[in-house]
PDB file of N, CA and C in Angstrom:
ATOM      1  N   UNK A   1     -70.320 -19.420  33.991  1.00  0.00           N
ATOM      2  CA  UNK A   1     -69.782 -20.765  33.804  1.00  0.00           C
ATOM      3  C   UNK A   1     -70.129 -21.302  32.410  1.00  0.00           C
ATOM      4  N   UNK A   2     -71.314 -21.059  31.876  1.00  0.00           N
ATOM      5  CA  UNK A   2     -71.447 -21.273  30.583  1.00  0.00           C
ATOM      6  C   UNK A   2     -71.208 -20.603  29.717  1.00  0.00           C
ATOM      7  N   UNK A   3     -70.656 -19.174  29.587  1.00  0.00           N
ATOM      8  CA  UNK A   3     -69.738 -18.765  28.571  1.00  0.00           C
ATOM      9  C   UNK A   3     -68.236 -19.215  28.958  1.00  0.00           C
ATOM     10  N   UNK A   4     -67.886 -19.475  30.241  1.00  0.00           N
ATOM     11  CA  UNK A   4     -66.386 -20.014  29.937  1.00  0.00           C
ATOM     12  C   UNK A   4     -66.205 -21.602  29.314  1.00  0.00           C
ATOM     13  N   UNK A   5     -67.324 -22.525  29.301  1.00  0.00           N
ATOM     14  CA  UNK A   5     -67.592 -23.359  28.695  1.00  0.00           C
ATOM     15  C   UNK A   5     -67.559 -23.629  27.390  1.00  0.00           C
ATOM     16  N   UNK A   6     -68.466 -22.797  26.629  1.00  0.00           N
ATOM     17  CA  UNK A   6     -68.583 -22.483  25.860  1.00  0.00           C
ATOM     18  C   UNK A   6     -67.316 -21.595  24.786  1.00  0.00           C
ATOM     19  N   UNK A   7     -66.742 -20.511  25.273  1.00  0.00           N
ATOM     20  CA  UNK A   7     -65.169 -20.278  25.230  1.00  0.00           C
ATOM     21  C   UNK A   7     -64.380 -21.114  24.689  1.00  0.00           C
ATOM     22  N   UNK A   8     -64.306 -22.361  25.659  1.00  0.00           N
ATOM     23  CA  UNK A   8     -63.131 -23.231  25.781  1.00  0.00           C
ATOM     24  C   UNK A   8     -63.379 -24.270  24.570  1.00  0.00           C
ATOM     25  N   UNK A   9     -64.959 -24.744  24.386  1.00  0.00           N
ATOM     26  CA  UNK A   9     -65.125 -25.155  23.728  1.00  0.00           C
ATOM     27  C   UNK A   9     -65.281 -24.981  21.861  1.00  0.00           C
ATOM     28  N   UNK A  10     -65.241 -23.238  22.088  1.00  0.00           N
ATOM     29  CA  UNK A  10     -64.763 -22.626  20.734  1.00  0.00           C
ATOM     30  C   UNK A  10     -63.586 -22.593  20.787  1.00  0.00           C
ATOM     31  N   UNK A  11     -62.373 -22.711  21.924  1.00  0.00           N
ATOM     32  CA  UNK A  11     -61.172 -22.627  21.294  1.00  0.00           C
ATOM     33  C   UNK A  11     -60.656 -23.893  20.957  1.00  0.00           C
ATOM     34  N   UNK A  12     -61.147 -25.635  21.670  1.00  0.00           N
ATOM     35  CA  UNK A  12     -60.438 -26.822  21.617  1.00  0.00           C
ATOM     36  C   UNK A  12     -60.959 -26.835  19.461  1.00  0.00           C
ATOM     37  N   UNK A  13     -62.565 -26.396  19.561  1.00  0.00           N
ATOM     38  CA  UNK A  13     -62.947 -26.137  17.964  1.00  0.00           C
ATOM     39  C   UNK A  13     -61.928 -25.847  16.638  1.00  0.00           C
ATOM     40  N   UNK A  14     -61.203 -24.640  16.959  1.00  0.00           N
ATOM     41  CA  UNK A  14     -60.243 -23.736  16.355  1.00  0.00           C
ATOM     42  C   UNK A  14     -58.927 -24.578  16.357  1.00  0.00           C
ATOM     43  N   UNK A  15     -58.460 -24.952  17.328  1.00  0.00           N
ATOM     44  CA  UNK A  15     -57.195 -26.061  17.766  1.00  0.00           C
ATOM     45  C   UNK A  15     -57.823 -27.519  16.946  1.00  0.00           C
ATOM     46  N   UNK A  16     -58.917 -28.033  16.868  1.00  0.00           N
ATOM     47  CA  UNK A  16     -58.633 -28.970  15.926  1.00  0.00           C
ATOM     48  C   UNK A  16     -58.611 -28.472  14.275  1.00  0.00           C
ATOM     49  N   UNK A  17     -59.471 -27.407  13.782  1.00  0.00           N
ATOM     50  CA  UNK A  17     -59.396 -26.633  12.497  1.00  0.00           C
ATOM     51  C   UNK A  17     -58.142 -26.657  12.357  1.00  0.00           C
ATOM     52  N   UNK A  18     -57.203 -25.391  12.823  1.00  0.00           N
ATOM     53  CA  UNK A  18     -55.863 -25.655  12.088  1.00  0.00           C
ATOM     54  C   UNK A  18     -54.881 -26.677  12.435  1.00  0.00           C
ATOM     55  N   UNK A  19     -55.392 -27.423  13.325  1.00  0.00           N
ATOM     56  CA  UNK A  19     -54.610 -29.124  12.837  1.00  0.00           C
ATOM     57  C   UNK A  19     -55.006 -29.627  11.588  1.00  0.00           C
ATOM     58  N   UNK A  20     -56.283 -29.623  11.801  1.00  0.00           N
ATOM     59  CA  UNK A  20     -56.964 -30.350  10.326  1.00  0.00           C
ATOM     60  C   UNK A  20     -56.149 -29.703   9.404  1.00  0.00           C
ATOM     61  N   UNK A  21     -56.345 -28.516   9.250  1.00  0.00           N
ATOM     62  CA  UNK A  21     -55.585 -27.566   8.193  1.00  0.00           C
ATOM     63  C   UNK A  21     -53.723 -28.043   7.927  1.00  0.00           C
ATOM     64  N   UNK A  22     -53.558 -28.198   8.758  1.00  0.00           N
ATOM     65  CA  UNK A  22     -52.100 -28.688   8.696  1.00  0.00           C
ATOM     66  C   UNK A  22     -51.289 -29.308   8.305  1.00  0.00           C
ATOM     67  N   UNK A  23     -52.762 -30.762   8.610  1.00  0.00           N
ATOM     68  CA  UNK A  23     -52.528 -31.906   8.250  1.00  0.00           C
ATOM     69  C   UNK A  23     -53.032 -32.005   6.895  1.00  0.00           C
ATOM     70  N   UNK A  24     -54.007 -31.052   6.611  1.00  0.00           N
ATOM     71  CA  UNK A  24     -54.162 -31.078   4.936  1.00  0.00           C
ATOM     72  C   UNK A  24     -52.953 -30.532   4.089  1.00  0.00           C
ATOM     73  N   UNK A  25     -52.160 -29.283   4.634  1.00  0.00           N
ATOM     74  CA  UNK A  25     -51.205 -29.177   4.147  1.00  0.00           C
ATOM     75  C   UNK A  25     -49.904 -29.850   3.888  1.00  0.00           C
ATOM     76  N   UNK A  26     -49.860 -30.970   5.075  1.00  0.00           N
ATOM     77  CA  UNK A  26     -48.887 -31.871   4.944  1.00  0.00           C
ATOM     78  C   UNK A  26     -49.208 -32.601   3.755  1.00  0.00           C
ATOM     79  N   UNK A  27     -50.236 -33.275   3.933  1.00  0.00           N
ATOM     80  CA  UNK A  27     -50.786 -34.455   2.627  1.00  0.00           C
ATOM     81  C   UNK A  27     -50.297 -33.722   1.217  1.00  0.00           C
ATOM     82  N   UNK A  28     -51.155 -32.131   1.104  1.00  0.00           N
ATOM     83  CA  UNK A  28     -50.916 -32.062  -0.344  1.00  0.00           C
ATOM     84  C   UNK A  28     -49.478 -31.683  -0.418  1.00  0.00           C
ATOM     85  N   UNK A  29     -48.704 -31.553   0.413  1.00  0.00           N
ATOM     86  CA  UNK A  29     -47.221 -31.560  -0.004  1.00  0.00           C
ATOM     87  C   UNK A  29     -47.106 -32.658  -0.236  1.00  0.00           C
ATOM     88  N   UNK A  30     -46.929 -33.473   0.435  1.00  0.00           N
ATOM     89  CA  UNK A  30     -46.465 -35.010   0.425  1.00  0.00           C
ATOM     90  C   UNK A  30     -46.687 -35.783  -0.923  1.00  0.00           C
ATOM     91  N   UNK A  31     -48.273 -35.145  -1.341  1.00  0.00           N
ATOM     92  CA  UNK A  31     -48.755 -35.871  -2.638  1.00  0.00           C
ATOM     93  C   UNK A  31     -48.106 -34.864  -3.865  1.00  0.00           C
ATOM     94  N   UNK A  32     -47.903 -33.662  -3.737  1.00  0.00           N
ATOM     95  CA  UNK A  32     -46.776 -33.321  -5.140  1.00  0.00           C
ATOM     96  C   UNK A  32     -45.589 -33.152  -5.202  1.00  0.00           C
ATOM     97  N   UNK A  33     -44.768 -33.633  -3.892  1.00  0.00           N
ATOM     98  CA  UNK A  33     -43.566 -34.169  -3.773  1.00  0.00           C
ATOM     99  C   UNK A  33     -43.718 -35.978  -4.764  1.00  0.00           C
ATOM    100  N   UNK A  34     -44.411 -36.411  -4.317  1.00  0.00           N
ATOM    101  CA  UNK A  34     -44.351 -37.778  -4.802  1.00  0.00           C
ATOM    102  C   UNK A  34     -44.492 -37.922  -6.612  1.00  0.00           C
ATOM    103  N   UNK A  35     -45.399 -37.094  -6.575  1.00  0.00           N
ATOM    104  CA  UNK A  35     -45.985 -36.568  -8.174  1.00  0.00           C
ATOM    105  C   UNK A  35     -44.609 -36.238  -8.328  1.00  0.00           C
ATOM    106  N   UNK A  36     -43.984 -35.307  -8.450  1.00  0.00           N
ATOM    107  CA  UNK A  36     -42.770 -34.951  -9.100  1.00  0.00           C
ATOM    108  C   UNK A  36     -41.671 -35.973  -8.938  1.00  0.00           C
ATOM    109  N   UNK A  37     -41.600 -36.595  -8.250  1.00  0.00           N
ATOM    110  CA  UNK A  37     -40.619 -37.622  -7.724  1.00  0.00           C
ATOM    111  C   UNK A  37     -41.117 -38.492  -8.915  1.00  0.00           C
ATOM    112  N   UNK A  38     -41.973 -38.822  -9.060  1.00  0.00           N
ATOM    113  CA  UNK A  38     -42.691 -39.802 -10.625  1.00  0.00           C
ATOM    114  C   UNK A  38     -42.650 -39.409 -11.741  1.00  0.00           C
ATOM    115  N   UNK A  39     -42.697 -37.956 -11.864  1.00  0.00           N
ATOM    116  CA  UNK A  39     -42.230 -37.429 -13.219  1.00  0.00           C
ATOM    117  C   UNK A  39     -41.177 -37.300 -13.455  1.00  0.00           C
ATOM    118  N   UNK A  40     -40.491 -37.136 -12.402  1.00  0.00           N
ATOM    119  CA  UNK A  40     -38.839 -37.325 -13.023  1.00  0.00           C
ATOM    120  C   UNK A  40     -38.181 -38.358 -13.502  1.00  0.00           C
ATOM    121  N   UNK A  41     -39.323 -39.517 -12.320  1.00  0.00           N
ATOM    122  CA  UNK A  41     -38.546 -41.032 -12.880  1.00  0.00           C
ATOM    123  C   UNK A  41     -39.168 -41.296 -14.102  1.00  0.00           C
ATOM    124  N   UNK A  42     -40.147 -40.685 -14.462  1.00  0.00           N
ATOM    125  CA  UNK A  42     -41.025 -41.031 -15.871  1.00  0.00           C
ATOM    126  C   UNK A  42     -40.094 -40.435 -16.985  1.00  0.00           C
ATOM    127  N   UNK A  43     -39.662 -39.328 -17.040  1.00  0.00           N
ATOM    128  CA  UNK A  43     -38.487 -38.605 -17.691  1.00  0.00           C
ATOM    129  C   UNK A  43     -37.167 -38.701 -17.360  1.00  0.00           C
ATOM    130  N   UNK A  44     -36.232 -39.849 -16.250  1.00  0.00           N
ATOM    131  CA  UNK A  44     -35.472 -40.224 -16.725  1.00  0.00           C
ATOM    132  C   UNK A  44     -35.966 -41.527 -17.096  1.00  0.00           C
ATOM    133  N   UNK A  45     -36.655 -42.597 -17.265  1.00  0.00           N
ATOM    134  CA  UNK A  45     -36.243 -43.190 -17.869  1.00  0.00           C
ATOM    135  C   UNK A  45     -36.440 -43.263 -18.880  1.00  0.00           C
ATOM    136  N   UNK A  46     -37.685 -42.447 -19.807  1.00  0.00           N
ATOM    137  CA  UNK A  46     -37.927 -42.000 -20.917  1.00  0.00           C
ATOM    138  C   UNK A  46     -36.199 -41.370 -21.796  1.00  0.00           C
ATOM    139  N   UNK A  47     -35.935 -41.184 -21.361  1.00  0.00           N
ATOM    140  CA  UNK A  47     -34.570 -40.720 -21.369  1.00  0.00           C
ATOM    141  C   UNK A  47     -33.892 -41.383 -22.113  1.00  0.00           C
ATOM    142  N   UNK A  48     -33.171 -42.634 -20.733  1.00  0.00           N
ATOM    143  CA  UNK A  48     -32.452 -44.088 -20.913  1.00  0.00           C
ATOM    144  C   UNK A  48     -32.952 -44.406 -22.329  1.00  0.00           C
ATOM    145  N   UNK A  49     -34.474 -44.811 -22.396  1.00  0.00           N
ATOM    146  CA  UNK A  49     -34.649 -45.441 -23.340  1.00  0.00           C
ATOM    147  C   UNK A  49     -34.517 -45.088 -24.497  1.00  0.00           C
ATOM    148  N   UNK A  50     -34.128 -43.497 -24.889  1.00  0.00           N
ATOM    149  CA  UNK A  50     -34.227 -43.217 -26.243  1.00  0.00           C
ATOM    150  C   UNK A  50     -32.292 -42.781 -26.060  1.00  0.00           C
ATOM    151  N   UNK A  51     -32.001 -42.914 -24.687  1.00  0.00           N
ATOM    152  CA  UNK A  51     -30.327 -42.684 -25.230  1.00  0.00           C
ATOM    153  C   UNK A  51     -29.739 -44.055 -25.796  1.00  0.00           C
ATOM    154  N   UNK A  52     -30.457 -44.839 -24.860  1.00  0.00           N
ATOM    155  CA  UNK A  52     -30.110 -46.522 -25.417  1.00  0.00           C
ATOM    156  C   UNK A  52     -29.984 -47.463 -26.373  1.00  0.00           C
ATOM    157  N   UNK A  53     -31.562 -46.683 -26.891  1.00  0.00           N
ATOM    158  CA  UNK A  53     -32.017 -47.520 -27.847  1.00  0.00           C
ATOM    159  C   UNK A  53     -31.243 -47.191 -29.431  1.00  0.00           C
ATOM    160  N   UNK A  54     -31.133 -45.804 -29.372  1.00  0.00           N
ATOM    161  CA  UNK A  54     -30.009 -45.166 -30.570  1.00  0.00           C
ATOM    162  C   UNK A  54     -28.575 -45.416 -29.993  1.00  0.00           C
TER     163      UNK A  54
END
């Protein structure tokens, strides 16, 4: 009874790890999706301003 305890309790262990993991992978997508989403708007409007301004 206490190794199936124990078992279960190394596997709920493992089941939160690669959530955690998952959810870390979501974030750092999320955060260099956004990053690039900002550099583009940083470079178009860097853009605008020098098609404009000439």
């Amino acid at each position: 009874m206490l190794l199936s305890n124990r078992k279960s309790g190394k596997t709920t262990l493992k089941l939160y790890w690669w959530f955690f993991l998952f959810l870390v992978r979501v974030a750092l997508s999320s955060l260099l999706f956004y990053l690039h989403i900002l550099q583009a708007g940083e470079a178009i409007s860097a853009f605008q301003k020098a098609y404009y301004n000439d």
